[in-house]
N, C-alpha and C. Protein backbone atom coordinates (compact mmCIF):
# COMPACT_ATOMS: atom_id res chain seq x y z
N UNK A 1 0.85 -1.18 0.00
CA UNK A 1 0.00 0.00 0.00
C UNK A 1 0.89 1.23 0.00
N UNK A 2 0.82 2.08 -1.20
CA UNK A 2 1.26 3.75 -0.87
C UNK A 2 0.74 4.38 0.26
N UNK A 3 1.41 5.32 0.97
CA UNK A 3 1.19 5.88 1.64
C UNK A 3 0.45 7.06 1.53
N UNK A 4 -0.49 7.32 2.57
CA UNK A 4 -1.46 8.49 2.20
C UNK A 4 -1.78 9.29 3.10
N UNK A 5 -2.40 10.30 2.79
CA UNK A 5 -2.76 11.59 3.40
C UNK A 5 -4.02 11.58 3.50
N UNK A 6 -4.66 12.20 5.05
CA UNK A 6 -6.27 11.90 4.79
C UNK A 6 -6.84 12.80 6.26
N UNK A 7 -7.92 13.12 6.49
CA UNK A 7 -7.92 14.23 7.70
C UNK A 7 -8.55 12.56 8.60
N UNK A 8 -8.62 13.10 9.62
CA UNK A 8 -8.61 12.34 11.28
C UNK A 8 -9.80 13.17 11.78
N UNK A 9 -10.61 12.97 12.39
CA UNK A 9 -11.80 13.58 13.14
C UNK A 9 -12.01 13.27 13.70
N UNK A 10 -11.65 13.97 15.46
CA UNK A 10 -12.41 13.82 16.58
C UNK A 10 -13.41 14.08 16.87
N UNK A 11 -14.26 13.37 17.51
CA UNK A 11 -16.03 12.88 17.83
C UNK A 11 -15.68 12.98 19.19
N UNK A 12 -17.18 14.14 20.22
CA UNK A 12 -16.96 13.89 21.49
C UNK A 12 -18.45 12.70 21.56
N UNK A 13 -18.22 11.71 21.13
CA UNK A 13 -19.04 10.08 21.93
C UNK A 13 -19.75 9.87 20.45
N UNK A 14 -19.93 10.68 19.71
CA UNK A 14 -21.14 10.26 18.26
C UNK A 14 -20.36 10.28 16.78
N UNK A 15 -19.07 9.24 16.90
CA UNK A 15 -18.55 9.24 16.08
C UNK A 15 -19.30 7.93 14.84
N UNK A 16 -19.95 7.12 15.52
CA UNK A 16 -20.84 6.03 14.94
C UNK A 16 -21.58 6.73 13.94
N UNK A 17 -22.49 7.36 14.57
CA UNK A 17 -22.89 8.23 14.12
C UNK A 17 -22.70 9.25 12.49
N UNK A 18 -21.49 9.93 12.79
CA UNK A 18 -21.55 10.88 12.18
C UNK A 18 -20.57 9.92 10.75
N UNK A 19 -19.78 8.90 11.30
CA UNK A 19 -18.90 8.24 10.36
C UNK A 19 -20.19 7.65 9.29
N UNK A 20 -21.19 7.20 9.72
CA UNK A 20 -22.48 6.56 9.51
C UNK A 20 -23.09 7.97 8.03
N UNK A 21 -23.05 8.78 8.98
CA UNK A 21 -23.60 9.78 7.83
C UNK A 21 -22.60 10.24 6.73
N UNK A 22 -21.53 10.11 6.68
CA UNK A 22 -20.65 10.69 5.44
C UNK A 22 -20.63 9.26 4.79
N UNK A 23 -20.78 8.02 5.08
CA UNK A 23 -21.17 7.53 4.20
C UNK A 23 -22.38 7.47 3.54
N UNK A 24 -23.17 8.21 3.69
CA UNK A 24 -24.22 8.41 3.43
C UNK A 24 -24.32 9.60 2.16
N UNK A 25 -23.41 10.18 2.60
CA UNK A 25 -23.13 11.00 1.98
C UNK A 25 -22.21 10.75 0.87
N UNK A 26 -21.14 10.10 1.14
CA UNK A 26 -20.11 9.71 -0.32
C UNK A 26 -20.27 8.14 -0.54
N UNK A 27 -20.66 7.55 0.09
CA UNK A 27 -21.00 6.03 -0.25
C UNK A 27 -19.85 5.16 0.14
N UNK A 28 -19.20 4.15 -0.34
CA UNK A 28 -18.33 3.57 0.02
C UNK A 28 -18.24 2.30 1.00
N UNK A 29 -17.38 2.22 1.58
CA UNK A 29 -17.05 0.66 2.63
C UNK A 29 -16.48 1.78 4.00
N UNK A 30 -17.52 1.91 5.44
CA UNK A 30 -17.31 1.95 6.23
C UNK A 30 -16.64 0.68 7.30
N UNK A 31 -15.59 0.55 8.09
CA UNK A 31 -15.33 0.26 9.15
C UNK A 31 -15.04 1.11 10.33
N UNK A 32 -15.78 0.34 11.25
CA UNK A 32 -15.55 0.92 12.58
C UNK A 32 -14.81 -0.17 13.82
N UNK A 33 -14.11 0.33 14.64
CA UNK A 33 -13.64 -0.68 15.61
C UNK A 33 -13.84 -0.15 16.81
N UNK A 34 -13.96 -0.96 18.20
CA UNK A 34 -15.13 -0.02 19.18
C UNK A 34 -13.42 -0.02 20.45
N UNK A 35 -13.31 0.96 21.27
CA UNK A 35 -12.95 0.86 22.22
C UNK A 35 -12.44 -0.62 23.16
N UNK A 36 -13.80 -1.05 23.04
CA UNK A 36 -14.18 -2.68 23.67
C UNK A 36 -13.35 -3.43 22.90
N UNK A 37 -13.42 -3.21 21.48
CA UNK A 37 -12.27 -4.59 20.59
C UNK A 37 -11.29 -4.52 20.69
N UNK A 38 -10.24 -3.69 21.56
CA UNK A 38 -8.82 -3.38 21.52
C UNK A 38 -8.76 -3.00 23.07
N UNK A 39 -9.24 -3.20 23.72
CA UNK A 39 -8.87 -2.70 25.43
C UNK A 39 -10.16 -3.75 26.53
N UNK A 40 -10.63 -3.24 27.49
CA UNK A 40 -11.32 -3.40 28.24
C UNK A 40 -13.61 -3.52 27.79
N UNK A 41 -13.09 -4.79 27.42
CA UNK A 41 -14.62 -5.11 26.90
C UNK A 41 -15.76 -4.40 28.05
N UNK A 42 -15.71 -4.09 29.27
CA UNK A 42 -16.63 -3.71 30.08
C UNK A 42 -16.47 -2.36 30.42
N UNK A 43 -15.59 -1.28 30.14
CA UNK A 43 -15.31 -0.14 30.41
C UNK A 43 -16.20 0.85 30.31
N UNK A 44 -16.80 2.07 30.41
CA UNK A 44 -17.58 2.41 30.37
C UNK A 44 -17.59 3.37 28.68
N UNK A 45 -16.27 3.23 28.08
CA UNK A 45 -16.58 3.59 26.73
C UNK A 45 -16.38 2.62 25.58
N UNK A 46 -16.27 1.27 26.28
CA UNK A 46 -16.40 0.24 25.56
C UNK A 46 -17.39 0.22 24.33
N UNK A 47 -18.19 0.56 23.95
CA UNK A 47 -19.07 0.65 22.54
C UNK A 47 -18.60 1.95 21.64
N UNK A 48 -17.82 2.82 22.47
CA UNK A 48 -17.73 4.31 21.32
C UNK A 48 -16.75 3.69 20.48
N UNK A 49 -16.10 4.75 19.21
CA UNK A 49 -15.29 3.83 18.07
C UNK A 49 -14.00 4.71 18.57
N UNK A 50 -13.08 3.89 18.59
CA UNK A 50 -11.82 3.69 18.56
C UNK A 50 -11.33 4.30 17.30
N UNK A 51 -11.90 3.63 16.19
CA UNK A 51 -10.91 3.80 14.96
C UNK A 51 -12.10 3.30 14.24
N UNK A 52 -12.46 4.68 12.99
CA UNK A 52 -13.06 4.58 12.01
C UNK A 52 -12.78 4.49 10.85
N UNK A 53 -12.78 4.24 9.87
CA UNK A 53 -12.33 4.66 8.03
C UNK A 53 -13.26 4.53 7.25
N UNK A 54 -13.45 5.33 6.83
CA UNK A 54 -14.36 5.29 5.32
C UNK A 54 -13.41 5.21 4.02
N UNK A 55 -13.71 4.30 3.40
CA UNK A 55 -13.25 4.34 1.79
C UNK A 55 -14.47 4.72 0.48
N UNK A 56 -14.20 5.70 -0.11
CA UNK A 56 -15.05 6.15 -0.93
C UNK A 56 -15.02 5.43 -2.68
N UNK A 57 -15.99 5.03 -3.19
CA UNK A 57 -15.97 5.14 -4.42
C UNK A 57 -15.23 6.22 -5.08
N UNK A 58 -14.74 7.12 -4.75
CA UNK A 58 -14.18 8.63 -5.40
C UNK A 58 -12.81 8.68 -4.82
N UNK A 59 -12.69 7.58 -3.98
CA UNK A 59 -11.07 7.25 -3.83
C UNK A 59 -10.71 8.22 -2.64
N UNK A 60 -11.57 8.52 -1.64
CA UNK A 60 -11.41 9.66 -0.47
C UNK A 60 -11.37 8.82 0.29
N UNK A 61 -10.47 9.17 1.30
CA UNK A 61 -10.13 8.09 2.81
C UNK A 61 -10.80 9.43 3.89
N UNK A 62 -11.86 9.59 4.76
CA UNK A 62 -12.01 9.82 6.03
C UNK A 62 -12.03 8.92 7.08
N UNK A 63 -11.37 9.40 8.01
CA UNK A 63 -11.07 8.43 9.90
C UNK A 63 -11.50 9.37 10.43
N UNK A 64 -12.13 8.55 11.73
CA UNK A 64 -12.63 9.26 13.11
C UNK A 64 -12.39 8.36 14.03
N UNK A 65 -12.94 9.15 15.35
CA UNK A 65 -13.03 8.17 16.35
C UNK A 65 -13.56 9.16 17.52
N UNK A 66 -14.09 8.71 18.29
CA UNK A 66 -14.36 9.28 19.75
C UNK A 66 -13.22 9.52 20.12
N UNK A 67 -13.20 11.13 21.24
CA UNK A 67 -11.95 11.22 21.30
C UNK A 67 -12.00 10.35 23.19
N UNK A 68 -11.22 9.54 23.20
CA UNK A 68 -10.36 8.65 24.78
C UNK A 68 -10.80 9.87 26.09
N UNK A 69 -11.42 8.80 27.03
CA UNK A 69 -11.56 9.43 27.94
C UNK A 69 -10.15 10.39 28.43
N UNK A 70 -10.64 11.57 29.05
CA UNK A 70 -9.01 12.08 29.65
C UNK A 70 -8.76 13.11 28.79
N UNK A 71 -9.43 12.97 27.17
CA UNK A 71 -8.43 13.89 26.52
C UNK A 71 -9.70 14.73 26.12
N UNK A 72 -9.45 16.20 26.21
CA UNK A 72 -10.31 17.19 25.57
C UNK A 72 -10.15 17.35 24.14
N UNK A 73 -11.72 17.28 24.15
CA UNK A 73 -12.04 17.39 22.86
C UNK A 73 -12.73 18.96 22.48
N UNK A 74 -11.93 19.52 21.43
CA UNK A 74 -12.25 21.31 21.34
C UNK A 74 -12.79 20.88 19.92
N UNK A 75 -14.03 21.11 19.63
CA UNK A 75 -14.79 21.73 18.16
C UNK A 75 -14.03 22.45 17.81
N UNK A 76 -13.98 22.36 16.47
CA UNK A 76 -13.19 23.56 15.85
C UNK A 76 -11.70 23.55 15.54
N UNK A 77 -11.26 22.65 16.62
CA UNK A 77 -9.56 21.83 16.16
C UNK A 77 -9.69 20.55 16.48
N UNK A 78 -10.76 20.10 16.25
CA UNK A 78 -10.69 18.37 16.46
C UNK A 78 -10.52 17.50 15.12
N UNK A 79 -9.63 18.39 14.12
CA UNK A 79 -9.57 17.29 12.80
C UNK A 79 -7.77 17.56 12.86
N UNK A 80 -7.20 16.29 12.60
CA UNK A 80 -5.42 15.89 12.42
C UNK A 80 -5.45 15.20 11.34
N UNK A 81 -4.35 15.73 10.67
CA UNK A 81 -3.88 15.01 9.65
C UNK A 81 -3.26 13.88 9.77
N UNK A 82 -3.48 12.69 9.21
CA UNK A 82 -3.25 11.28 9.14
C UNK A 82 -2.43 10.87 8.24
N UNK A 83 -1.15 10.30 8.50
CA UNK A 83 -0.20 9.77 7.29
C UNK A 83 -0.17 8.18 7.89
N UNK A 84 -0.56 7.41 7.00
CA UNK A 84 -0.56 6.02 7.00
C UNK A 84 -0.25 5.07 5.88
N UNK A 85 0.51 3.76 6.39
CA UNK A 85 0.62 2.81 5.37
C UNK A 85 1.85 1.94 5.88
N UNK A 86 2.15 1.43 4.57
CA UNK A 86 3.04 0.23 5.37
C UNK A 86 5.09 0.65 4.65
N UNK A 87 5.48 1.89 4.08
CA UNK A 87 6.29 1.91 3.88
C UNK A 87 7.10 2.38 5.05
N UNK A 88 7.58 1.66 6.69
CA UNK A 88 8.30 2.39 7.52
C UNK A 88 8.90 3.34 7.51
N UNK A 89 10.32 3.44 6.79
CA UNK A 89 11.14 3.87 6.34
C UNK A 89 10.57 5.77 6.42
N UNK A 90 9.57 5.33 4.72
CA UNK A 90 9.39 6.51 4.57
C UNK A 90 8.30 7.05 5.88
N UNK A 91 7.59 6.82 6.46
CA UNK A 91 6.95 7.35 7.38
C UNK A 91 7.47 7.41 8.42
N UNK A 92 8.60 6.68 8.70
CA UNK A 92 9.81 7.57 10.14
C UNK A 92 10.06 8.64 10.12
N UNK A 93 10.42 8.70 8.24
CA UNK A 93 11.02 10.24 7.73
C UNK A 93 10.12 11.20 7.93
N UNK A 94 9.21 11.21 7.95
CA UNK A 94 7.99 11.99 8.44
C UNK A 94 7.87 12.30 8.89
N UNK A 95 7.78 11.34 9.94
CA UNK A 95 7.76 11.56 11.59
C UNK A 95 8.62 12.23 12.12
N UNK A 96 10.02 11.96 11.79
CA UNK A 96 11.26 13.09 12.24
C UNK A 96 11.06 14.06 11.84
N UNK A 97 10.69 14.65 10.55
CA UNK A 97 10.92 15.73 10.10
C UNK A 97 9.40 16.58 11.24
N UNK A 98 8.12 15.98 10.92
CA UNK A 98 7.04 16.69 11.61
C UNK A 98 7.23 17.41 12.86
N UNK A 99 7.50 16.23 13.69
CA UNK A 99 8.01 16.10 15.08
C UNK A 99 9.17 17.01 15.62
N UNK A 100 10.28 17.57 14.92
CA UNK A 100 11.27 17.83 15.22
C UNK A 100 10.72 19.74 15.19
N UNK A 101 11.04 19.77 16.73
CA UNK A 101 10.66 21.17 17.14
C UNK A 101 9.12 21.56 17.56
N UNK A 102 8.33 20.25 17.47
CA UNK A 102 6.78 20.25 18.18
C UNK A 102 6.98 19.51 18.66
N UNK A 103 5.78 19.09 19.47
CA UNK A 103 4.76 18.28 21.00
C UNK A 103 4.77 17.01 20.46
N UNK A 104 5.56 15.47 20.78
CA UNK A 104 5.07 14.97 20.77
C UNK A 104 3.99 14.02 21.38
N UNK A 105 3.03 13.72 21.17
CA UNK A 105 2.01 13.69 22.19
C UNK A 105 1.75 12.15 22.72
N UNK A 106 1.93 11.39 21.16
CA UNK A 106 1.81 9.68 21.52
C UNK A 106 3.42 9.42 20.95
N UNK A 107 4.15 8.69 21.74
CA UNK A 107 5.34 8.51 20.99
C UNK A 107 5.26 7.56 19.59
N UNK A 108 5.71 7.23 19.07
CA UNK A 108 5.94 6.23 17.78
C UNK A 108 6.32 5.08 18.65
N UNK A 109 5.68 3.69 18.15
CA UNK A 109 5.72 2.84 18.73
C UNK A 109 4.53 1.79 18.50
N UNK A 110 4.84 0.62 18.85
CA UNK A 110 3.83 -0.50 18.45
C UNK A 110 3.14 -0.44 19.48
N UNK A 111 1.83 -0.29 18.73
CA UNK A 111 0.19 -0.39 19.86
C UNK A 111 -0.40 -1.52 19.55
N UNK A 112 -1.28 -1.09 20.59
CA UNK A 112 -2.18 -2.94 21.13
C UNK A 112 -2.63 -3.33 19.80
N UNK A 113 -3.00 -2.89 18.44
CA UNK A 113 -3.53 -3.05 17.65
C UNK A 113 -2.41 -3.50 16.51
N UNK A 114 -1.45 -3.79 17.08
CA UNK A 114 -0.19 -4.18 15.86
C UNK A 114 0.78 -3.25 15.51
N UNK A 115 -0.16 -1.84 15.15
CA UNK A 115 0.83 -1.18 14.36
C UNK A 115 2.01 -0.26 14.81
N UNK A 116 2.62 0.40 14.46
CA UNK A 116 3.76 1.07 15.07
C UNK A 116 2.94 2.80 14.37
N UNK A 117 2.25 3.21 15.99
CA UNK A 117 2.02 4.35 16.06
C UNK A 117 2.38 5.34 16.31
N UNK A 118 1.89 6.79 16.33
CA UNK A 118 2.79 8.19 17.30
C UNK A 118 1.68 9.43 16.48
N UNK A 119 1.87 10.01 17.58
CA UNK A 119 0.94 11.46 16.98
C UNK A 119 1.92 12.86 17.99
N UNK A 120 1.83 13.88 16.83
CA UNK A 120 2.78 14.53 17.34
C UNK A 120 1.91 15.95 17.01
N UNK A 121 2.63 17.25 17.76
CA UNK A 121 1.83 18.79 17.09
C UNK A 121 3.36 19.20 16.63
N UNK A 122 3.04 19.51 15.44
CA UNK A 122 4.24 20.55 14.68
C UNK A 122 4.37 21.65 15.14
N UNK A 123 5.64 22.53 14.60
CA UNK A 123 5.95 23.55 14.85
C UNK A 123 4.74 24.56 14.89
N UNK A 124 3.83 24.08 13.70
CA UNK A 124 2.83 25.49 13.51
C UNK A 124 1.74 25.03 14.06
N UNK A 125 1.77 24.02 15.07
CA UNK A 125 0.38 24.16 15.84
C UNK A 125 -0.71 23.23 14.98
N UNK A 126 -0.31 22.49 14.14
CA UNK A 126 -0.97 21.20 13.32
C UNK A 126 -0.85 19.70 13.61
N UNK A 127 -2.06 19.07 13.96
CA UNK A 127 -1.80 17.54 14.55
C UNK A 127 -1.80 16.68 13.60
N UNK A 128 -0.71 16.02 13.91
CA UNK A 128 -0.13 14.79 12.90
C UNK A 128 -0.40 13.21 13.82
N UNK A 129 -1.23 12.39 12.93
CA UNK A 129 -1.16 11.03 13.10
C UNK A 129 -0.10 10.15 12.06
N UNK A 130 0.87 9.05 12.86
CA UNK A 130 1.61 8.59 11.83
C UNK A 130 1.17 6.91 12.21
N UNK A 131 0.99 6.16 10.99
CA UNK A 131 0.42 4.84 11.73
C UNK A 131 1.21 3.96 10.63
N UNK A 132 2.74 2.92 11.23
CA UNK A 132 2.86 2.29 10.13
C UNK A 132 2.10 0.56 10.24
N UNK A 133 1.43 0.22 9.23
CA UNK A 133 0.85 -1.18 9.31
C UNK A 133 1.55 -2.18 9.40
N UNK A 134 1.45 -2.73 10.17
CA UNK A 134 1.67 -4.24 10.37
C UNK A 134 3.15 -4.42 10.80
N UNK A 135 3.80 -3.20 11.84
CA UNK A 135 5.21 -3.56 11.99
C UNK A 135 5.61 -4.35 13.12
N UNK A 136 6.48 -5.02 13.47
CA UNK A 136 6.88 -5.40 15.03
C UNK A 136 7.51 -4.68 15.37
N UNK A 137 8.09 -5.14 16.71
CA UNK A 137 9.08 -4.55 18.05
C UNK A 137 9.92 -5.34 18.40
């Protein structure tokens, strides 16, 4: 898979929802994955989505997700840019370059879900998701 560019949207709890309606809107193959499938099946945000994607007939990638208890969620800056795929290499380079002189917020690193994640704020105050697929540790 090439690597791609695609916006991220934080949902405060009605990300089902709203992921639900843009396909509605552009059509396509929704997945959703809930809190509960990757952590604590009984938690109390066990049903919100974790991790959304829409794939469009028109070749548009949107992700969402509820944003994790703990973390504020502000309207109005709740969309990050998403770089994903399976070329490491080039998405380290990314990551260094983004990262270098901003916040990083999730380090890079393999999460419960396989992949080797990290989300960082750039210099100019822009949130970056970097997700490479399917790497080990």
């Amino acid at each position: 898979m090439a690597s791609r560019l695609n916006p991220y949207i934080s949902f405060a709890g009605n990300a089902r929802e709203a992921m639900e309606f843009y396909k509605d809107v552009f059509g396509g193959t929704l997945t959703l994955s809930t809190f509960g499938e990757f952590g604590q099946p009984d938690a109390p945000e066990a049903g919100q989505i974790m991790h959304g994607q829409l794939e469009t007939p028109s070749g548009y990638t949107v992700m969402g997700a509820d944003t994790p208890p703990g973390m504020p969620h502000n309207p109005g800056d709740n969309i990050t840019v998403s770089l994903s795929g399976d070329d490491g290499d080039e998405l380290r380079g990314y990551w260094e370059r983004l990262s270098d002189g901003g916040q990083v917020t999730v380090p890079l690193e393999k999460q419960m879900w396989g992949d080797e994640f990290g989300a960082c704020v750039d210099r100019f105050g822009v949130s970056w998701m970097v997700n490479i697929a399917g790497t080990g540790s």
